[in-house]
PDB file of N, CA and C in Angstrom:
ATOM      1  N   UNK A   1     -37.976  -3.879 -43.270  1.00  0.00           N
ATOM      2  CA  UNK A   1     -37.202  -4.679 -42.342  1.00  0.00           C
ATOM      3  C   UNK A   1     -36.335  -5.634 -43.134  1.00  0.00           C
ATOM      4  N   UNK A   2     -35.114  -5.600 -43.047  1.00  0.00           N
ATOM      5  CA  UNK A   2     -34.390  -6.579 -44.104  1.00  0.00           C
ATOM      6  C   UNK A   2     -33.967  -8.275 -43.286  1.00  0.00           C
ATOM      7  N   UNK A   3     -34.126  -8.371 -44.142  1.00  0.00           N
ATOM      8  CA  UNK A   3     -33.720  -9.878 -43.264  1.00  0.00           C
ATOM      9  C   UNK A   3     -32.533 -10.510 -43.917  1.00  0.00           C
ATOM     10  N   UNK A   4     -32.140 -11.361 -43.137  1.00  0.00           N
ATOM     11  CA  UNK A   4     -30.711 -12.056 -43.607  1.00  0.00           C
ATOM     12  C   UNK A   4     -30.630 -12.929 -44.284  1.00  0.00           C
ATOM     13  N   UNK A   5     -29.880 -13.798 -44.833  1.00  0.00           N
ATOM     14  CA  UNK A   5     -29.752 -15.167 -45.579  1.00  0.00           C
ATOM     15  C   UNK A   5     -30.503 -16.175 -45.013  1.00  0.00           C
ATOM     16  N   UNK A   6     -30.555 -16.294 -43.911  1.00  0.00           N
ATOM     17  CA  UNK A   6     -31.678 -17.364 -43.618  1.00  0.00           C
ATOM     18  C   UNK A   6     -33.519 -17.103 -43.056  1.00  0.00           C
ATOM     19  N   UNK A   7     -33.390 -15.707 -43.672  1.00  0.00           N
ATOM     20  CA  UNK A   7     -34.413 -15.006 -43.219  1.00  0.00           C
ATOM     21  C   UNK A   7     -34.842 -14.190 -42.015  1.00  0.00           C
ATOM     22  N   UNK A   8     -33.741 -14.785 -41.384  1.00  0.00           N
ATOM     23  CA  UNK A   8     -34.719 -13.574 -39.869  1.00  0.00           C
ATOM     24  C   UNK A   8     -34.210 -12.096 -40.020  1.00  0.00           C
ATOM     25  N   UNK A   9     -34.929 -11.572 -39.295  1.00  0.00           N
ATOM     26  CA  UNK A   9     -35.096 -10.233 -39.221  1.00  0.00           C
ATOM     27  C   UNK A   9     -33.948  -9.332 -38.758  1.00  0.00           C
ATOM     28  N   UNK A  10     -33.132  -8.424 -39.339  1.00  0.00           N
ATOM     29  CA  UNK A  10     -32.096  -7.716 -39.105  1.00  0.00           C
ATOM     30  C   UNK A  10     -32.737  -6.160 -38.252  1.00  0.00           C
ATOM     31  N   UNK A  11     -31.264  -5.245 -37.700  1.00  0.00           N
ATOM     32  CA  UNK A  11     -31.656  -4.536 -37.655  1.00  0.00           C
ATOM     33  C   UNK A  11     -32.682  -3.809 -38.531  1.00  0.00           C
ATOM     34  N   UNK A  12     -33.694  -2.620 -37.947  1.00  0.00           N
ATOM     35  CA  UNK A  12     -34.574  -1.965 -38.902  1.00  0.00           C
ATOM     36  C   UNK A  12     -33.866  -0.535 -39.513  1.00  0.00           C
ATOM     37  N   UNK A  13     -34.003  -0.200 -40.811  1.00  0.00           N
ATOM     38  CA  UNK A  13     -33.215   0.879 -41.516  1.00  0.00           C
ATOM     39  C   UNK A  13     -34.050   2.063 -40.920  1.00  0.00           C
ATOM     40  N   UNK A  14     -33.389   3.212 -41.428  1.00  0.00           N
ATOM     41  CA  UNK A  14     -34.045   4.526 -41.146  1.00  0.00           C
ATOM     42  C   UNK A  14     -34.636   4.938 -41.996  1.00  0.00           C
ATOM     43  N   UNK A  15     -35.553   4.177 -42.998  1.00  0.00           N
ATOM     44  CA  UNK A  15     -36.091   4.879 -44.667  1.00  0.00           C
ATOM     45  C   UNK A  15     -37.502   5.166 -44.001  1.00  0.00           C
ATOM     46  N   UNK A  16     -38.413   4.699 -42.799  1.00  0.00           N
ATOM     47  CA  UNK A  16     -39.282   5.366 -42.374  1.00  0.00           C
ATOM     48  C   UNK A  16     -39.174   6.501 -41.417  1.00  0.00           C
ATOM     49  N   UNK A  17     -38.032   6.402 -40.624  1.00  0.00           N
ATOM     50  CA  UNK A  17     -37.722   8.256 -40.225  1.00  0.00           C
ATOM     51  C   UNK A  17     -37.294   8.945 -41.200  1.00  0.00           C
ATOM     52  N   UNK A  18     -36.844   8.547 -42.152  1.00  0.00           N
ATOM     53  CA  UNK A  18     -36.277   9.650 -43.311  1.00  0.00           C
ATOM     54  C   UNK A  18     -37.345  10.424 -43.885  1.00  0.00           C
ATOM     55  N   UNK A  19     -38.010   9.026 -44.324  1.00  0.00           N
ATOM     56  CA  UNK A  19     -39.566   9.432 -44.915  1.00  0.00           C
ATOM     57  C   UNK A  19     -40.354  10.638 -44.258  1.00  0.00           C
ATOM     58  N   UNK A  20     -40.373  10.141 -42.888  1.00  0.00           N
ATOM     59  CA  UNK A  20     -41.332  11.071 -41.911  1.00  0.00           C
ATOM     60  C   UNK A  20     -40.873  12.521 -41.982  1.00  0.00           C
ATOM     61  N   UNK A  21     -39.303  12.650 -41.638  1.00  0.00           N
ATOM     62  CA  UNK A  21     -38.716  13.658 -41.786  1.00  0.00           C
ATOM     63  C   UNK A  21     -39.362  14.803 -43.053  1.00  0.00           C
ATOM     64  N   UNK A  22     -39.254  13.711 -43.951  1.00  0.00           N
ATOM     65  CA  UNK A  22     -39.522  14.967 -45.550  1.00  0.00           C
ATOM     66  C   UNK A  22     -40.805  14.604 -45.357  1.00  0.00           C
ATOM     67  N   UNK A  23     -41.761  14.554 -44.347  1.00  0.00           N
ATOM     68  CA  UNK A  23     -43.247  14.756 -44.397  1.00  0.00           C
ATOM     69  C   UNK A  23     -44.197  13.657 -45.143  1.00  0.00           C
ATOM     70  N   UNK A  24     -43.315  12.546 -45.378  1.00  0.00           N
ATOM     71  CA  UNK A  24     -44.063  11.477 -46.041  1.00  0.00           C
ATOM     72  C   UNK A  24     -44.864  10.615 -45.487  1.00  0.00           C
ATOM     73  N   UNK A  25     -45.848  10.112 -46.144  1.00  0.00           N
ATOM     74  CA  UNK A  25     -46.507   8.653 -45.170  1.00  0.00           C
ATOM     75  C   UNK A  25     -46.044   7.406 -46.120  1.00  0.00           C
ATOM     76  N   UNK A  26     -46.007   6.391 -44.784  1.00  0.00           N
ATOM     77  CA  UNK A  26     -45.711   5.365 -45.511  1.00  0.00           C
ATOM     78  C   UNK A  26     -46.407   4.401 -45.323  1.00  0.00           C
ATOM     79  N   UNK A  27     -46.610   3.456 -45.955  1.00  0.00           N
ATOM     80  CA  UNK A  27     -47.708   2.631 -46.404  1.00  0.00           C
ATOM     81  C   UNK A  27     -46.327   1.166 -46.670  1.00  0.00           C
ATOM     82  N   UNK A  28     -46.707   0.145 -46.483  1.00  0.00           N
ATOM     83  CA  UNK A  28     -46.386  -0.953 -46.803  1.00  0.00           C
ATOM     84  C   UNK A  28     -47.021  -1.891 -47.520  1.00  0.00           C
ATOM     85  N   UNK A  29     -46.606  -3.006 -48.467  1.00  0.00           N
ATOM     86  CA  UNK A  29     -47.597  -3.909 -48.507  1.00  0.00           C
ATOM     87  C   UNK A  29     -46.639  -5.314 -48.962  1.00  0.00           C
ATOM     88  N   UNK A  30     -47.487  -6.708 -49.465  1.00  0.00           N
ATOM     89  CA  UNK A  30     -48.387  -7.056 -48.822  1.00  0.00           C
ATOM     90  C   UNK A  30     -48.482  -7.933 -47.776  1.00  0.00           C
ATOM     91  N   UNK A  31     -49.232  -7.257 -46.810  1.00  0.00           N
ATOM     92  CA  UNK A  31     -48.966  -8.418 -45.904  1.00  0.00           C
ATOM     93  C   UNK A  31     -49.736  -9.676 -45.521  1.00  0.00           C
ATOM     94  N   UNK A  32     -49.176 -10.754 -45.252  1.00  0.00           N
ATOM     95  CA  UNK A  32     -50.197 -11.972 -45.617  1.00  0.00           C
ATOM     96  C   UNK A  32     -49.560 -12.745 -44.547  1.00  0.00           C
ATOM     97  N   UNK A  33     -50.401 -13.459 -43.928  1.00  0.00           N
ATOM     98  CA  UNK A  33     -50.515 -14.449 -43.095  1.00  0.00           C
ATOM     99  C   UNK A  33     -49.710 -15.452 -42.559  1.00  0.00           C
ATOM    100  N   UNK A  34     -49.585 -15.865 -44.331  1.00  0.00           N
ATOM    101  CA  UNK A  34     -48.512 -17.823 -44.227  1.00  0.00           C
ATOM    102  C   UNK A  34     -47.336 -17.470 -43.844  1.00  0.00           C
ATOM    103  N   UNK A  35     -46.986 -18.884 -43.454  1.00  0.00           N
ATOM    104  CA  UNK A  35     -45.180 -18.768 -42.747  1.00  0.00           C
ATOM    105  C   UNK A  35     -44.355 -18.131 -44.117  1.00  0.00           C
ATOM    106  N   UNK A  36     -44.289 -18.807 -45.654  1.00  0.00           N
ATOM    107  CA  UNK A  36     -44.060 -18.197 -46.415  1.00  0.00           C
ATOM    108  C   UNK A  36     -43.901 -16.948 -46.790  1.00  0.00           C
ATOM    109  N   UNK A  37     -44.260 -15.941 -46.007  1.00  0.00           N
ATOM    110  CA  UNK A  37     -44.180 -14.477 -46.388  1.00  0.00           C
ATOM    111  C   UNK A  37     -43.773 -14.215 -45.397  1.00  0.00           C
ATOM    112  N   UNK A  38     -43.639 -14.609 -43.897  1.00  0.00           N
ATOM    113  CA  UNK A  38     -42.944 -14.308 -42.767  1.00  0.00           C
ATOM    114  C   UNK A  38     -41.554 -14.390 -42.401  1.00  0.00           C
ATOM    115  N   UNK A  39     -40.653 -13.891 -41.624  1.00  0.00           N
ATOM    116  CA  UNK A  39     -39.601 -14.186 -41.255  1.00  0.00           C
ATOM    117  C   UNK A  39     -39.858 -15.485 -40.828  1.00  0.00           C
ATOM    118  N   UNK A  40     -38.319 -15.976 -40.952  1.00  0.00           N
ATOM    119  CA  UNK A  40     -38.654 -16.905 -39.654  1.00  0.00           C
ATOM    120  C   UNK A  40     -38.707 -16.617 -38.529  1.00  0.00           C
ATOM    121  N   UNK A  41     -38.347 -15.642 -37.882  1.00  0.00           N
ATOM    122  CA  UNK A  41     -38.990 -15.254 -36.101  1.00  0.00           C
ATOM    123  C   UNK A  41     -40.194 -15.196 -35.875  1.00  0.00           C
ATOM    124  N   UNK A  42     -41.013 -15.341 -37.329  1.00  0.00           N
ATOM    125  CA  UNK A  42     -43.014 -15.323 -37.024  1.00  0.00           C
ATOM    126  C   UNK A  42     -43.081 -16.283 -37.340  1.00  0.00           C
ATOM    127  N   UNK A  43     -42.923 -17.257 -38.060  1.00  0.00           N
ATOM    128  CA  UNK A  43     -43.221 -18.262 -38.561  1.00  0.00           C
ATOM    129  C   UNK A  43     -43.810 -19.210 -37.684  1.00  0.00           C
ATOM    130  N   UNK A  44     -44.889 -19.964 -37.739  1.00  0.00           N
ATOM    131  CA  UNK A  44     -45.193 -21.136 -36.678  1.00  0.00           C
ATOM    132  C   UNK A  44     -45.447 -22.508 -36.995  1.00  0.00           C
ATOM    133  N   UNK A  45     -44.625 -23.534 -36.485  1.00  0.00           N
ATOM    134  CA  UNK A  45     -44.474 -24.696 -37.523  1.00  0.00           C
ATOM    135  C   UNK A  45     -43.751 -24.403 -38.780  1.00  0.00           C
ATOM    136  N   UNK A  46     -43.825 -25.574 -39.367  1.00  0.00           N
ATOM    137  CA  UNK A  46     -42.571 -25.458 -40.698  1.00  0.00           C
ATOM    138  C   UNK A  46     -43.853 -25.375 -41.939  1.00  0.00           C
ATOM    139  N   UNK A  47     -45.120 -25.606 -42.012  1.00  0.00           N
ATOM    140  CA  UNK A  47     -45.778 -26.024 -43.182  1.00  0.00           C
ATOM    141  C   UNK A  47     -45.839 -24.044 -43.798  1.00  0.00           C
ATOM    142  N   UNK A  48     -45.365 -24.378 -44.988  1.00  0.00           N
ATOM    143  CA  UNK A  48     -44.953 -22.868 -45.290  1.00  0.00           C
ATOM    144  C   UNK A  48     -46.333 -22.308 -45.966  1.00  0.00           C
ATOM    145  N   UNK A  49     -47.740 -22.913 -45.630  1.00  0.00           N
ATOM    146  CA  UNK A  49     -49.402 -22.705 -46.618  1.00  0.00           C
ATOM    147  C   UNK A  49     -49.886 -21.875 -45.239  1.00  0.00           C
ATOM    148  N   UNK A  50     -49.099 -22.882 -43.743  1.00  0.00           N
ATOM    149  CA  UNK A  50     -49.660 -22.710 -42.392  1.00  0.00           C
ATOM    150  C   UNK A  50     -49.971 -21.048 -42.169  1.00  0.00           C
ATOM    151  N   UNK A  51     -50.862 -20.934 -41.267  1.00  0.00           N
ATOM    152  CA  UNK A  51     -51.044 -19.056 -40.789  1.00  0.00           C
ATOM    153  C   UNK A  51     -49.436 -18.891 -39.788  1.00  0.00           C
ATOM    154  N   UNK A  52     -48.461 -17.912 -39.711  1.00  0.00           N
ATOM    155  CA  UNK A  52     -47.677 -17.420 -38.458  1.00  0.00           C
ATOM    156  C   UNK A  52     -48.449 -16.689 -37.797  1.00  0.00           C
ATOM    157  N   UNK A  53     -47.526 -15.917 -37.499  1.00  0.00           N
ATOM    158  CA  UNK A  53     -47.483 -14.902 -36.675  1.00  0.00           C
ATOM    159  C   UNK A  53     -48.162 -13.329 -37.144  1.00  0.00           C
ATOM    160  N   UNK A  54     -49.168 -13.351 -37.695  1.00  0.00           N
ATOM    161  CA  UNK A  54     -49.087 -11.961 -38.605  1.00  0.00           C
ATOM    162  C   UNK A  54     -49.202 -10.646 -37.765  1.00  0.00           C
ATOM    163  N   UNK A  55     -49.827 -11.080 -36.430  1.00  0.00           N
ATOM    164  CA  UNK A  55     -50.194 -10.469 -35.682  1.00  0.00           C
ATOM    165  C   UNK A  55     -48.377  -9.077 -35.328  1.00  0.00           C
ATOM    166  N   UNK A  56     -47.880 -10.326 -34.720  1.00  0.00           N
ATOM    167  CA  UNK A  56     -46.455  -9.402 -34.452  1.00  0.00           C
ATOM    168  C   UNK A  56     -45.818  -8.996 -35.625  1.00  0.00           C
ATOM    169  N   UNK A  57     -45.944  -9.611 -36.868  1.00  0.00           N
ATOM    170  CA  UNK A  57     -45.626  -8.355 -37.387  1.00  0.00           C
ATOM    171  C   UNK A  57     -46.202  -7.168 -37.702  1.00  0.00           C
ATOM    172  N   UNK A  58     -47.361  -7.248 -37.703  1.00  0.00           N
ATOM    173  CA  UNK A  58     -48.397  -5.156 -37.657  1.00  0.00           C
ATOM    174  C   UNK A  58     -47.715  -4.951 -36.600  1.00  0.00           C
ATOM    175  N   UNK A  59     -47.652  -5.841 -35.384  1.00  0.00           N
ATOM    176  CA  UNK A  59     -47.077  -4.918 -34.457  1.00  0.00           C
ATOM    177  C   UNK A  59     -46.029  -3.980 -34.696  1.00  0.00           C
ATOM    178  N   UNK A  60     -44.849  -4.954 -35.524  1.00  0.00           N
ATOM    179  CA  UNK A  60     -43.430  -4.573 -35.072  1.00  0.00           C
ATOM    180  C   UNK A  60     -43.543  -3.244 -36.257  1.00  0.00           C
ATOM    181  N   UNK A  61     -44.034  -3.512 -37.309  1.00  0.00           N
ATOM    182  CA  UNK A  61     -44.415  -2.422 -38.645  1.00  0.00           C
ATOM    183  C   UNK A  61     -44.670  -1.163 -37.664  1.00  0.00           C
ATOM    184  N   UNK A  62     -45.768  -1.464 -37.287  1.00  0.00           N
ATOM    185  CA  UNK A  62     -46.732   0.074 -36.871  1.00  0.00           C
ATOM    186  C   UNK A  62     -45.669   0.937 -35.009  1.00  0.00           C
ATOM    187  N   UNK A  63     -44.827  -0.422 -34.814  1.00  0.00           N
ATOM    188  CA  UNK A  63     -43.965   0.416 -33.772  1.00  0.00           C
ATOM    189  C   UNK A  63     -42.654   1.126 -34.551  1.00  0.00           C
ATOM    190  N   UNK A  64     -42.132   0.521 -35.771  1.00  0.00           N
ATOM    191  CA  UNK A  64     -41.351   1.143 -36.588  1.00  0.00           C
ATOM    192  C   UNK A  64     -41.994   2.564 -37.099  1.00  0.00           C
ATOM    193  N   UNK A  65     -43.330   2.706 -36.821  1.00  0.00           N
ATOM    194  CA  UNK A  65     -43.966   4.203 -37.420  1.00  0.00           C
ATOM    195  C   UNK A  65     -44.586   3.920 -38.754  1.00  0.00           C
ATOM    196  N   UNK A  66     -44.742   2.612 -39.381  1.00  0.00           N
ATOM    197  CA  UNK A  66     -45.479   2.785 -40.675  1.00  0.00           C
ATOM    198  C   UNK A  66     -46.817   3.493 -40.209  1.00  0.00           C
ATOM    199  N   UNK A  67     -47.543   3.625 -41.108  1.00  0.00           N
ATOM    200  CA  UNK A  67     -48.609   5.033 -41.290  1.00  0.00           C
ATOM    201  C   UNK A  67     -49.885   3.813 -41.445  1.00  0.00           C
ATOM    202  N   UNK A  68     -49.472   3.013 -42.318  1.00  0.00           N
ATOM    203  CA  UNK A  68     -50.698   1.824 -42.407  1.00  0.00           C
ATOM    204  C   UNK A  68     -50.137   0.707 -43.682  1.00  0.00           C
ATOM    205  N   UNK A  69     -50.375   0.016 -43.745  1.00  0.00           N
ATOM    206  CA  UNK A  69     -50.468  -1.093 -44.401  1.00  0.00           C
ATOM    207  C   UNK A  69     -51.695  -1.873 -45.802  1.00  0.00           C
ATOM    208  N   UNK A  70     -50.920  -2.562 -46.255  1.00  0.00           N
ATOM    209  CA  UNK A  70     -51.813  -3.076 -47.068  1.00  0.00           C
ATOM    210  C   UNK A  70     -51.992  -4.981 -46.780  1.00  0.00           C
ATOM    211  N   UNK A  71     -53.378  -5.304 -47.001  1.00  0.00           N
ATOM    212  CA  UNK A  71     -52.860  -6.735 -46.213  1.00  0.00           C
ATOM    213  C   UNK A  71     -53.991  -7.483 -46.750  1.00  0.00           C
ATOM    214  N   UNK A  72     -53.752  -8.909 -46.901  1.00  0.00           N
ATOM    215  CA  UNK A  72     -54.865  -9.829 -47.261  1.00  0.00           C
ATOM    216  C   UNK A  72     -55.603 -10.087 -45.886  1.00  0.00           C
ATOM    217  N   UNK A  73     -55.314  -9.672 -44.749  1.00  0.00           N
ATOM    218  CA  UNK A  73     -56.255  -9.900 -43.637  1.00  0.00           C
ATOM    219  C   UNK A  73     -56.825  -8.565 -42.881  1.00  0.00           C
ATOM    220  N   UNK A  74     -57.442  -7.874 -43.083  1.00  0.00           N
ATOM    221  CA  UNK A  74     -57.611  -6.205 -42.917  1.00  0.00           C
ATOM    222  C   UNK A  74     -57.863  -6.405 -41.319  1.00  0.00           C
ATOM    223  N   UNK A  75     -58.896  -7.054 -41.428  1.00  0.00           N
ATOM    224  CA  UNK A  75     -59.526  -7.661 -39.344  1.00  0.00           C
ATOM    225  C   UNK A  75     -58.220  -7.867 -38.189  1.00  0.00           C
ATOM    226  N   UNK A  76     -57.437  -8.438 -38.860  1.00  0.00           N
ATOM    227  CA  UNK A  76     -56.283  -8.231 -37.850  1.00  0.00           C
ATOM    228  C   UNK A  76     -55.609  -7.205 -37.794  1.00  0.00           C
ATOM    229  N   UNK A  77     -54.738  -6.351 -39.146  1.00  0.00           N
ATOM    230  CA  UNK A  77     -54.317  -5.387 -39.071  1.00  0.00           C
ATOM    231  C   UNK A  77     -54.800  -3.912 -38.544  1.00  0.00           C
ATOM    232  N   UNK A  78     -55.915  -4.045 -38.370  1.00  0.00           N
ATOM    233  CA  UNK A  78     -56.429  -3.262 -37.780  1.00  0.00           C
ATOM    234  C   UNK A  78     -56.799  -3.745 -35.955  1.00  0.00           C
ATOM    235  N   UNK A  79     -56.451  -5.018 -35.906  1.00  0.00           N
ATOM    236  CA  UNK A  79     -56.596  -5.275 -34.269  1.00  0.00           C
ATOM    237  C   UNK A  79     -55.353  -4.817 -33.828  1.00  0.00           C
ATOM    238  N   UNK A  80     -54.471  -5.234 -34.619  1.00  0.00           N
ATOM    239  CA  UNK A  80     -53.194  -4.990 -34.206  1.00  0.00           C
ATOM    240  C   UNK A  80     -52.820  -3.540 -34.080  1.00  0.00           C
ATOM    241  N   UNK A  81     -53.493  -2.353 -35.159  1.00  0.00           N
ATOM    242  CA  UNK A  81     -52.978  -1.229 -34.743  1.00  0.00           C
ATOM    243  C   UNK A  81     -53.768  -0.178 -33.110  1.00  0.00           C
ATOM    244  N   UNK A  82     -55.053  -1.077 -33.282  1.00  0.00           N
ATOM    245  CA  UNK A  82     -55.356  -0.784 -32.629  1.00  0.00           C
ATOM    246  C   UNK A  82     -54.901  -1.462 -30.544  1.00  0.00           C
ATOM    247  N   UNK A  83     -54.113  -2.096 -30.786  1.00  0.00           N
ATOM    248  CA  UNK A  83     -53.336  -2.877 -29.977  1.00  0.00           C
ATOM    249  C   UNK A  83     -53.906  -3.909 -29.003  1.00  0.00           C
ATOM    250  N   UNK A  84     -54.937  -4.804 -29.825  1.00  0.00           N
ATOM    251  CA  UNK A  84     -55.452  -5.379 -29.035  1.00  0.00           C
ATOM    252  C   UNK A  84     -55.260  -6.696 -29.793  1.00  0.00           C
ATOM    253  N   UNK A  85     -55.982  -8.228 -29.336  1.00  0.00           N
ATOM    254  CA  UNK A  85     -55.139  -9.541 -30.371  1.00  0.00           C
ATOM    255  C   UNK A  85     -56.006  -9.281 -31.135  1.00  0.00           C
ATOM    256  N   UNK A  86     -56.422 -10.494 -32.222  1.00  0.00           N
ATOM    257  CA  UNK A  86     -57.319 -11.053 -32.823  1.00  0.00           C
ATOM    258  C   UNK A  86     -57.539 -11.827 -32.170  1.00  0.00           C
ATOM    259  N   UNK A  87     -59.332 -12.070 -32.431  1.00  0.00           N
ATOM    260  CA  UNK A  87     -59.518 -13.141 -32.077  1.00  0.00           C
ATOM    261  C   UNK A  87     -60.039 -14.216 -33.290  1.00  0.00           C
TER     262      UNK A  87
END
């Protein structure tokens, strides 16, 4: 997902249908929690140590078709693919 100069989130490219196309899986990583590694459209509060949004992004990943992920919080990424919150 590329993001812009001030970070938020741009359109999404086609390098995971391409992928799929030539039979590939794709895997991402890493994904982590703090506002710091988030766009700012996840981000919550400004303290950049703080937890966002991590949740919507597995979402938005695993609706783009990633295959699975790599992540410092496994318990969510897996709530999330499985489409339910964390609690």
């Amino acid at each position: 997902m590329p993001r812009d100069s001030a970070g938020k989130l741009l359109a999404p490219t086609t390098v995971v249908r391409d992928a799929h196309k030539e039979k590939l899986i794709v895997h991402a990583w890493t994904f982590r929690a703090e506002n710091q590694f988030l766009s700012v459209d996840l981000r919550i509060g400004t303290d950049p140590n703080a937890r966002g949004d991590i949740q919507s992004e597995y979402e938005l990943f695993y609706r783009l078709g990633f295959d699975g992920v790599f992540t410092d919080h496994p318990d969510t990424a897996v709530a999330a693919r499985a489409g339910r919150p964390h609690r």
